[in-house]
C-alpha atoms as a PDB file:
ATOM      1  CA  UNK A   1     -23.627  25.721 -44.950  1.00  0.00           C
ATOM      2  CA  UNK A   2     -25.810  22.816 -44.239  1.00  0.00           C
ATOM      3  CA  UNK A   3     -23.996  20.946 -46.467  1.00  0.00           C
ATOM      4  CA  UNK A   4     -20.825  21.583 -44.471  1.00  0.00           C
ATOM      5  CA  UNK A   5     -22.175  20.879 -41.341  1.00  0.00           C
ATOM      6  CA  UNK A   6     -23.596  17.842 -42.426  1.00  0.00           C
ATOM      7  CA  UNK A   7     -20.516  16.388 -43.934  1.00  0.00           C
ATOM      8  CA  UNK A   8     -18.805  17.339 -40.409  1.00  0.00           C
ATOM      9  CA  UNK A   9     -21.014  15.458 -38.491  1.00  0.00           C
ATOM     10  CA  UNK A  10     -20.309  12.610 -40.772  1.00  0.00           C
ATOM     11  CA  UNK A  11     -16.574  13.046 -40.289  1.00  0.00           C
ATOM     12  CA  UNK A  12     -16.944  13.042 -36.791  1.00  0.00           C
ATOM     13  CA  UNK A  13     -19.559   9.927 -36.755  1.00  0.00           C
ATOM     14  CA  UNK A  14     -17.037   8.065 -39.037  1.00  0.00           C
ATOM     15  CA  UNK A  15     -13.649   9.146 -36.564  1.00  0.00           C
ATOM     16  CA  UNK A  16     -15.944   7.750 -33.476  1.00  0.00           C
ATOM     17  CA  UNK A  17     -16.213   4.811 -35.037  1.00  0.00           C
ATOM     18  CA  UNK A  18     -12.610   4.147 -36.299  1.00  0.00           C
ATOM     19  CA  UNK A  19     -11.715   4.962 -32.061  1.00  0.00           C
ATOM     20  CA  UNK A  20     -13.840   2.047 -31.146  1.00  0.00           C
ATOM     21  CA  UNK A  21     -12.849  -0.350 -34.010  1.00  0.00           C
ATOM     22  CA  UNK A  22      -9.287   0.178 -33.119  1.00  0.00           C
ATOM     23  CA  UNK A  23     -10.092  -1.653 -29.112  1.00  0.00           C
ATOM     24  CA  UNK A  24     -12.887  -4.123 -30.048  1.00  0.00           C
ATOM     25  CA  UNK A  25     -12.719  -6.583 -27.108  1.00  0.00           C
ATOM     26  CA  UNK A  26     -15.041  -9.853 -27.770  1.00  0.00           C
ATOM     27  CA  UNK A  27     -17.515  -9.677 -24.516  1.00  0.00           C
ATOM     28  CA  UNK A  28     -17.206 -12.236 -22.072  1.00  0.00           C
ATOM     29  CA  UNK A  29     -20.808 -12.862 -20.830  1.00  0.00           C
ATOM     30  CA  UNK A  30     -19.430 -14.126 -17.379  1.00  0.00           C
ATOM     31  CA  UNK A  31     -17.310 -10.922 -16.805  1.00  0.00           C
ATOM     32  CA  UNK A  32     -16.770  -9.821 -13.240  1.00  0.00           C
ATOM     33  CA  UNK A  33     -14.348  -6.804 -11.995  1.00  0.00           C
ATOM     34  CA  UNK A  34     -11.244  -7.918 -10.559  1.00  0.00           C
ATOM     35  CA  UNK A  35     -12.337  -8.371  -6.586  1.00  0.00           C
ATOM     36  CA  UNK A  36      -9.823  -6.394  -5.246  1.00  0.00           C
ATOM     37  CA  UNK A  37     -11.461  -3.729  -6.888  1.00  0.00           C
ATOM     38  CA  UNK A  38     -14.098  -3.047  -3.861  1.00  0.00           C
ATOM     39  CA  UNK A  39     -11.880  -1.263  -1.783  1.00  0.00           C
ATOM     40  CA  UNK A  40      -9.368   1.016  -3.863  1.00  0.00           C
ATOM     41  CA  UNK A  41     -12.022   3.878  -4.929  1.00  0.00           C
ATOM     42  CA  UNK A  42     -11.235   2.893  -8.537  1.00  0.00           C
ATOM     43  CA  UNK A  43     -14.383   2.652 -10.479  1.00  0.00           C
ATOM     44  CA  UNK A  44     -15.097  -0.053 -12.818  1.00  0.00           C
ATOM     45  CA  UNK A  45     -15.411   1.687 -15.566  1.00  0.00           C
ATOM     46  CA  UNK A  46     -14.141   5.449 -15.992  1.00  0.00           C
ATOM     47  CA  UNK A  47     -17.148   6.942 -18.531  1.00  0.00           C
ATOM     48  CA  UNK A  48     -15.079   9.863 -19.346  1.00  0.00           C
ATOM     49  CA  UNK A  49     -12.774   6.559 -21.313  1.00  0.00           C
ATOM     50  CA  UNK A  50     -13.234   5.048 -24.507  1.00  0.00           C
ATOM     51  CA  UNK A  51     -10.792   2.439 -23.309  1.00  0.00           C
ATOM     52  CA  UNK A  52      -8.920   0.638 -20.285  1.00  0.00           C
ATOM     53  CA  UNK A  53      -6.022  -1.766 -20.033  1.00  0.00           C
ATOM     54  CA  UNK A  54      -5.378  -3.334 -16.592  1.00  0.00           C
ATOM     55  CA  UNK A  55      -2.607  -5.405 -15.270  1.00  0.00           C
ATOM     56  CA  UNK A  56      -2.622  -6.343 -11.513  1.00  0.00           C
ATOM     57  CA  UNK A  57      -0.028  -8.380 -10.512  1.00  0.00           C
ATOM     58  CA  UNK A  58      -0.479 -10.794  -7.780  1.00  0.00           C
ATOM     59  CA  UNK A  59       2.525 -12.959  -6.175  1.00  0.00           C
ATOM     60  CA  UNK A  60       1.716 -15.816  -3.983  1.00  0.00           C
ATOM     61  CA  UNK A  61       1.994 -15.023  -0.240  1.00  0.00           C
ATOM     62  CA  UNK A  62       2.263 -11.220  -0.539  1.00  0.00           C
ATOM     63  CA  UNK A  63      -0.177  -8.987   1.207  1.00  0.00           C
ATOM     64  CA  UNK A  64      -0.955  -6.563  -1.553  1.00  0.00           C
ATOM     65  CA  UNK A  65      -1.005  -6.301  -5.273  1.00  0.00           C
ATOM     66  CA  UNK A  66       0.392  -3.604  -7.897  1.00  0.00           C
ATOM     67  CA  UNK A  67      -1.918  -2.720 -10.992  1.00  0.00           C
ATOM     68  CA  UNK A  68      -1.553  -0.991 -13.947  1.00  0.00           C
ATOM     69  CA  UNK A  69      -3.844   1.037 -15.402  1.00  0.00           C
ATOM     70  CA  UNK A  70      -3.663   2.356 -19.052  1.00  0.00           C
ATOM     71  CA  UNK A  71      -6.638   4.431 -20.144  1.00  0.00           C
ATOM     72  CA  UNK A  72      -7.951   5.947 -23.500  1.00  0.00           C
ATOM     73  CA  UNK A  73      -9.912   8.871 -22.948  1.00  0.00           C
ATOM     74  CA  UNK A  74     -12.715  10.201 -25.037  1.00  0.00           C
ATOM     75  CA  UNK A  75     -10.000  13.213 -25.666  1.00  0.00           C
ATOM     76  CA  UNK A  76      -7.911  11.117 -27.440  1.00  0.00           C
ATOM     77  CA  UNK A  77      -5.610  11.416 -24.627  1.00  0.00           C
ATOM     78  CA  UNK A  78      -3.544   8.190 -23.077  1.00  0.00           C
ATOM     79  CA  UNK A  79      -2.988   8.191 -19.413  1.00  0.00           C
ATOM     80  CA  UNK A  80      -1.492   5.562 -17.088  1.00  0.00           C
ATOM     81  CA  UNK A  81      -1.285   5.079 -13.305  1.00  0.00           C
ATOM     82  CA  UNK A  82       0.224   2.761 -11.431  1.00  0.00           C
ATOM     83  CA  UNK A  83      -1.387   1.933  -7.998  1.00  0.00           C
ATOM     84  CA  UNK A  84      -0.022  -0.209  -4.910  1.00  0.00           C
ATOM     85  CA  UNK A  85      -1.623  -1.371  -2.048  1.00  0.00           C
ATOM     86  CA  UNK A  86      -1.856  -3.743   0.712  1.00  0.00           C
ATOM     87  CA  UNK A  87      -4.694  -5.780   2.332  1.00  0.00           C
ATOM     88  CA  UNK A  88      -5.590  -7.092   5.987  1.00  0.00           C
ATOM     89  CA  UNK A  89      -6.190 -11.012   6.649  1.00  0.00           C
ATOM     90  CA  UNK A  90      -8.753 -11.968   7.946  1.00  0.00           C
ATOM     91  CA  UNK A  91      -9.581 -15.382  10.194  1.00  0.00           C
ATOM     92  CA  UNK A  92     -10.203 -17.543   6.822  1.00  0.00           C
ATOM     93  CA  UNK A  93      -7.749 -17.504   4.427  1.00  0.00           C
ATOM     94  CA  UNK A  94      -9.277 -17.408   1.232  1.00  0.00           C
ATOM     95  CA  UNK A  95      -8.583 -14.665  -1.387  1.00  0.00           C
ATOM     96  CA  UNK A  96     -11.986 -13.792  -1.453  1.00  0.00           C
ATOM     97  CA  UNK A  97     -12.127 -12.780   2.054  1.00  0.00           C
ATOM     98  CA  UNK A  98      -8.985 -10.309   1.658  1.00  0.00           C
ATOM     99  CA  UNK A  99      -9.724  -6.527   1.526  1.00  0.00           C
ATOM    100  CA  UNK A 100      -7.605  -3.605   0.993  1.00  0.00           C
ATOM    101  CA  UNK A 101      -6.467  -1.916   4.271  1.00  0.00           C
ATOM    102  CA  UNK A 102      -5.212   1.125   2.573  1.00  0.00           C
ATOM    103  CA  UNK A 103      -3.587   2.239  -0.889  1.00  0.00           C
ATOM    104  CA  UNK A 104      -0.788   2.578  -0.187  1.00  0.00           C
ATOM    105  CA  UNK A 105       0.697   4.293  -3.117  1.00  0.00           C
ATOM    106  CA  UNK A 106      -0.564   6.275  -6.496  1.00  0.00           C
ATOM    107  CA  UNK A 107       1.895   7.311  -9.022  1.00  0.00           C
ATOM    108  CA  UNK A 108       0.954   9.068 -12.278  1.00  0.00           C
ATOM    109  CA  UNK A 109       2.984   7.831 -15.401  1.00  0.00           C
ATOM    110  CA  UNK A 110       3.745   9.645 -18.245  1.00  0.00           C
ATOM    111  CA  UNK A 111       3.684   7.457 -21.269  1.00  0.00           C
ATOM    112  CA  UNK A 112       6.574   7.447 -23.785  1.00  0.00           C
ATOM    113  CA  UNK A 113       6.243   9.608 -27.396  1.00  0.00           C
ATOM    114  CA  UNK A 114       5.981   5.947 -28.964  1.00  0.00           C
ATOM    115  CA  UNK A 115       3.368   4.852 -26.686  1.00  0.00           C
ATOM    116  CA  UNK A 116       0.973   4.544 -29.969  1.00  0.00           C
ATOM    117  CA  UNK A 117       3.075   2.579 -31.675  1.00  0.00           C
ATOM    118  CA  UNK A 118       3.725  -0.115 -28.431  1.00  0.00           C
ATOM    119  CA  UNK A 119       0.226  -0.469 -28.301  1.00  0.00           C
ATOM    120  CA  UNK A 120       0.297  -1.624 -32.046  1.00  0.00           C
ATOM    121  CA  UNK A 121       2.312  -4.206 -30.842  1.00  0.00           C
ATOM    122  CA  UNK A 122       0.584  -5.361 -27.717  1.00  0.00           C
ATOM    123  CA  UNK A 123      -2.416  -5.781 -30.450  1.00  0.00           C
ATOM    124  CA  UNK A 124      -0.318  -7.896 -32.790  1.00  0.00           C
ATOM    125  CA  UNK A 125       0.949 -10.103 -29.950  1.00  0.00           C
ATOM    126  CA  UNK A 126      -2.900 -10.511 -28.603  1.00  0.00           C
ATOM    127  CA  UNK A 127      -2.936  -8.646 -26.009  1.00  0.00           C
ATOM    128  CA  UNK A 128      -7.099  -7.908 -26.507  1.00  0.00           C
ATOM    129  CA  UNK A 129      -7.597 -11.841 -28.249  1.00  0.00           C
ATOM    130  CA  UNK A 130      -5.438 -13.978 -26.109  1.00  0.00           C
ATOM    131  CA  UNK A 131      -7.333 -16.969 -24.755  1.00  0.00           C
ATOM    132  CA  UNK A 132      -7.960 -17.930 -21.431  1.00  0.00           C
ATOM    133  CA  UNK A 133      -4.683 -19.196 -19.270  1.00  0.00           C
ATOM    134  CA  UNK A 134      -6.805 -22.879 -18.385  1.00  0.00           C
ATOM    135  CA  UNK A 135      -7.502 -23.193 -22.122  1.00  0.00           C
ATOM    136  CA  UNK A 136      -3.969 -22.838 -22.799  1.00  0.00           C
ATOM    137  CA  UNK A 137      -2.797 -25.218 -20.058  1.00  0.00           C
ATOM    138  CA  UNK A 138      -5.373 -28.012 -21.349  1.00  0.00           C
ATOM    139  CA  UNK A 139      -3.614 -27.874 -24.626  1.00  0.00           C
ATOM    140  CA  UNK A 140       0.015 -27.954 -23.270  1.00  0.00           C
ATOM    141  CA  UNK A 141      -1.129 -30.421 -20.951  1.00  0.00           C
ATOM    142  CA  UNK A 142      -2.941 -33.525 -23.819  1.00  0.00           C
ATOM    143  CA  UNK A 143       0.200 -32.518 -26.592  1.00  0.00           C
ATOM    144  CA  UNK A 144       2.429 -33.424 -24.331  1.00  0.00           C
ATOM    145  CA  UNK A 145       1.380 -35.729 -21.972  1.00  0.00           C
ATOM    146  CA  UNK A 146       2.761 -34.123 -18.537  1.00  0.00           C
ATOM    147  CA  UNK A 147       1.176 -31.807 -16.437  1.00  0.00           C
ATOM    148  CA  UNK A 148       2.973 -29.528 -14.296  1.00  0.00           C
ATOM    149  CA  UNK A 149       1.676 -27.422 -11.356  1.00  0.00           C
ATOM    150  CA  UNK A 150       3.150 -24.939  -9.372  1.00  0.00           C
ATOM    151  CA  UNK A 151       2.596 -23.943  -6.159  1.00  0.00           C
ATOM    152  CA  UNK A 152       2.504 -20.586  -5.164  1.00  0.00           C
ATOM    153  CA  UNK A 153       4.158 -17.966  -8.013  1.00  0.00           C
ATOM    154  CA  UNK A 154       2.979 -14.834  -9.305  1.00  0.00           C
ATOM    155  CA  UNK A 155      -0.542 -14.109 -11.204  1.00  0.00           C
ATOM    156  CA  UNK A 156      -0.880 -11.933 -14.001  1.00  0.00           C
ATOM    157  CA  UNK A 157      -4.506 -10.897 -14.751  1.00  0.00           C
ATOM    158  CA  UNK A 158      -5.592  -8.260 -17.576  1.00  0.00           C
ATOM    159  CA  UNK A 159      -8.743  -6.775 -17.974  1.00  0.00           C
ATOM    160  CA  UNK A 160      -9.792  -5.232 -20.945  1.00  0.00           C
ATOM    161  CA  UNK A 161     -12.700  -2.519 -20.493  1.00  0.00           C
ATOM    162  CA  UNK A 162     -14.899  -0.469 -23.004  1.00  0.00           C
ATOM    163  CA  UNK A 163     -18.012   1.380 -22.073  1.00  0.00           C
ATOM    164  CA  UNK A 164     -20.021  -1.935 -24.252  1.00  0.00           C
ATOM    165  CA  UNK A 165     -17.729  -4.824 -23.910  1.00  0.00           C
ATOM    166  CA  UNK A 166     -15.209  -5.913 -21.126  1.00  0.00           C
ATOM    167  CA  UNK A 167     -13.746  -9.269 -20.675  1.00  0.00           C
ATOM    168  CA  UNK A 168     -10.548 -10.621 -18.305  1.00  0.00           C
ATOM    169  CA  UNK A 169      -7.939 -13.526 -18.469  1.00  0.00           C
ATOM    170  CA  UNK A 170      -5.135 -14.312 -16.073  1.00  0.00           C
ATOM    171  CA  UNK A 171      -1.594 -15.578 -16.737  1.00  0.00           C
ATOM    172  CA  UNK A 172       0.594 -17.975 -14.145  1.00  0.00           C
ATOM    173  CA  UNK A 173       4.415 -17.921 -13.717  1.00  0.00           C
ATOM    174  CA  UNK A 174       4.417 -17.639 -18.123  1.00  0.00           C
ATOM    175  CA  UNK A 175       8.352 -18.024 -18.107  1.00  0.00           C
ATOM    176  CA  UNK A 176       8.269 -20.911 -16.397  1.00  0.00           C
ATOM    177  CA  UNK A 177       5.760 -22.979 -18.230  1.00  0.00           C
ATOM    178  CA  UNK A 178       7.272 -21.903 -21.426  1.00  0.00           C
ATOM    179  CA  UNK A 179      10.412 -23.246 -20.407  1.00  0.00           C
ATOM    180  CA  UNK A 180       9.135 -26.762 -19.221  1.00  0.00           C
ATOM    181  CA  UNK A 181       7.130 -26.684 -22.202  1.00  0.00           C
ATOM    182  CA  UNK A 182       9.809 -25.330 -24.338  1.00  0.00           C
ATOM    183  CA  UNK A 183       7.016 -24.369 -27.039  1.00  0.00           C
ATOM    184  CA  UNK A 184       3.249 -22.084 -26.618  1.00  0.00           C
ATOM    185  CA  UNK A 185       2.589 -18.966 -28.899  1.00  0.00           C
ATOM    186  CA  UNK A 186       0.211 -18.094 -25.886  1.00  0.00           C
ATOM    187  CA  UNK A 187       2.571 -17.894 -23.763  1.00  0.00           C
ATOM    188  CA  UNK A 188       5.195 -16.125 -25.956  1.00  0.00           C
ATOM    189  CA  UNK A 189       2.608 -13.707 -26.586  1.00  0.00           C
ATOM    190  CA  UNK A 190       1.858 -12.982 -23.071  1.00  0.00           C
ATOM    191  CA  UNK A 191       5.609 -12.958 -21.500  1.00  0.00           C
ATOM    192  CA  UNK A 192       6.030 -10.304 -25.307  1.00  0.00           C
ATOM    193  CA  UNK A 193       2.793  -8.188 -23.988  1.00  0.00           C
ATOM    194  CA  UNK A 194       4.069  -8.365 -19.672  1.00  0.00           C
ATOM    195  CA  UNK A 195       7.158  -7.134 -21.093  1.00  0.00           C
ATOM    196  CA  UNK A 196       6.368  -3.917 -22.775  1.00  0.00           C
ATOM    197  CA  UNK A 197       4.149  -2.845 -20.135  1.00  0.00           C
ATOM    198  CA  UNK A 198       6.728  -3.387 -17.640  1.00  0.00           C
ATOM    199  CA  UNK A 199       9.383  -1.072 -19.508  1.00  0.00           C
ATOM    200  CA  UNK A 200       6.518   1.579 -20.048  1.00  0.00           C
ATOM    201  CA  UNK A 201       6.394   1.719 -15.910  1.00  0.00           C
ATOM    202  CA  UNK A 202      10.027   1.134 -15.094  1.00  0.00           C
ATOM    203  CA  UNK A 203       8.559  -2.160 -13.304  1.00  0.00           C
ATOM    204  CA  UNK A 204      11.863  -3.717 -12.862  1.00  0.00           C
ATOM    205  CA  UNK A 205      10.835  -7.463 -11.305  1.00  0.00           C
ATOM    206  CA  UNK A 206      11.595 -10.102 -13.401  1.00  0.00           C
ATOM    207  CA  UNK A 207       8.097 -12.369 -15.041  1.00  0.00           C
ATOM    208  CA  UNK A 208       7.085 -14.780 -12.911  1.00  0.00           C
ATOM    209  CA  UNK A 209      10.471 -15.130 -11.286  1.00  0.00           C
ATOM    210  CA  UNK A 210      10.993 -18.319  -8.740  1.00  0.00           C
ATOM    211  CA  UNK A 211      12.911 -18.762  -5.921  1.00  0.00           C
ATOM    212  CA  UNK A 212      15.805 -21.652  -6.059  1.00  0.00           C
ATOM    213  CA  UNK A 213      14.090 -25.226  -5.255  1.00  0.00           C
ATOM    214  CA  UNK A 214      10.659 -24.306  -5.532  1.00  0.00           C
ATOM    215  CA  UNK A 215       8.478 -27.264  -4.638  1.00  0.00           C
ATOM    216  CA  UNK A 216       7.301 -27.299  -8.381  1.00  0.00           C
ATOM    217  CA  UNK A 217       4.296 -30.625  -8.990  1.00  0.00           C
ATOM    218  CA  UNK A 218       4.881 -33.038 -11.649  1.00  0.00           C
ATOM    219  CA  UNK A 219       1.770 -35.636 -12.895  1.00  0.00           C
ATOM    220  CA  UNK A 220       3.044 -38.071 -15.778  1.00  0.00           C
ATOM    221  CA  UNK A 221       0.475 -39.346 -18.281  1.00  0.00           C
ATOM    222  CA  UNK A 222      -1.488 -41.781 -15.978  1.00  0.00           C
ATOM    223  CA  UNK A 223      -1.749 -38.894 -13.688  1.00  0.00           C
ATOM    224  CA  UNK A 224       0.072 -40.389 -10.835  1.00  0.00           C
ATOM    225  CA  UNK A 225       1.445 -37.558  -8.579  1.00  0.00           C
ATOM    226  CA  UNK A 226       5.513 -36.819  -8.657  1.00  0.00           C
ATOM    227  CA  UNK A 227       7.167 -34.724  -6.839  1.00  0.00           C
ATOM    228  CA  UNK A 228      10.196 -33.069  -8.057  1.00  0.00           C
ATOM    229  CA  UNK A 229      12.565 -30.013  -6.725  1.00  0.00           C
ATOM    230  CA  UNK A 230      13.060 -28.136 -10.422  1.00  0.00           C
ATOM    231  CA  UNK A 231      15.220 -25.644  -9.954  1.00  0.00           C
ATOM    232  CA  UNK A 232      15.389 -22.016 -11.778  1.00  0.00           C
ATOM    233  CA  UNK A 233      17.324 -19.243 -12.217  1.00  0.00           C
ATOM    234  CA  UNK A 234      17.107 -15.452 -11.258  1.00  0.00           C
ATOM    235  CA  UNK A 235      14.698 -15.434 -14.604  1.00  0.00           C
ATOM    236  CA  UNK A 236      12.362 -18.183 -13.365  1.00  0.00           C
ATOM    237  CA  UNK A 237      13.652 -20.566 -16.362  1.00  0.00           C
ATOM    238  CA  UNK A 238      13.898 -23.929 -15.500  1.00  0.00           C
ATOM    239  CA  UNK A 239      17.591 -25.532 -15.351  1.00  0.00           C
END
């Protein structure tokens, strides 16, 4: 009998184990929760979770942002929410100084039967390794030789949470770059993950869509500012 119980306590050591393996997030030492957090009663770190997957979406000029939250509970259970909200300006404009005025809507969503097997993907396409968005830019930027900036846009930042380890990255207007670029696994990778995520919540807004003659920045090699008006289409590709 001691034996047996022994042996089950192994089992169960061993399954705990396998759980965390399967979301092992490298820690970023300079980690800070998303700061729109402080005002939407959502905790930074639910300990009844062995894992969270967050996805706020931020477009340029809006007074709110939509998030979505994926959680792993300690049940073995997956659970999702997806959360809107809005925020008041204040005198200085600087995104630091916006807070939420109220949530403005909370809606539960039920994950699809294949939910397991998306998140397979999402882990194949990087969605807990991918590399910071500046880090990516640098390297589009020196292979080939042109910067390009755009003003305004929409923001994707994920955070990835465990009880030990939680680190963030952020994504800007990914269709776009990729099609000036023509050419970044990152971003592939990213616009793959966005995707999924968006079909799992019937999120029906185009990635990183832009508006016809957006005021888009151009610097050549020397780094001498041009201006050009790149146009796009409903998708946010560049014509």
């Amino acid at each position: 009998m001691k034996k047996k119980l022994i042996n089950i306590l192994i089992m169960g050591f061993v399954f705990a184990n396998t759980l965390q393996g399967q979301f092992e997030i490298t820690p970023d030492p300079d980690y800070t929760p998303y700061y729109y957090l402080k005002d939407t009663k959502i905790p930074v770190f639910d300990s009844d979770n062995l894992f969270e997957l967050r996805v706020w979406i931020s477009v340029s000029h809006s007074r709110g942002e939509t998030l979505f939250r994926i959680q792993y509970t300690k049940d073995s259970i997956w659970k999702a929410d997806k959360y809107s909200f809005f925020y008041k300006k204040t005198k200085v404009y600087r995104r630091k100084d916006k807070q939420y005025k109220n949530l403005t809507e909370h809606t539960k969503i039920k994950l699809s039967d294949s939910w397991n097997t998306k998140f397979d993907t999402l882990k194949q396409l990087g969605v807990l390794t991918l590399p910071t968005w500046y880090s990516v830019l640098d390297g589009l930027e020196n292979a080939n030789k042109v910067s390009l900036g755009i003003f305004d846009g929409t923001s994707y930042h994920i955070e990835l949470l465990t009880d030990e380890n939680k680190r963030s990255y952020e994504y800007h207007c990914p269709q776009t770059f990729l099609s000036f670029y023509k050419q970044s696994p990152e971003l592939e990778s990213i616009i793959g993950i966005l995707k999924i995520i968006f079909r799992e919540f019937n999120y029906l807004e185009p990635i990183a869509q832009l508006q016809q003659k957006d005021l888009i920045e151009i610097y050549n090699e020397s780094k001498n500012c041009v201006y050009a008006q790149i146009q796009c289409d409903s998708s946010g590709v560049v014509l």
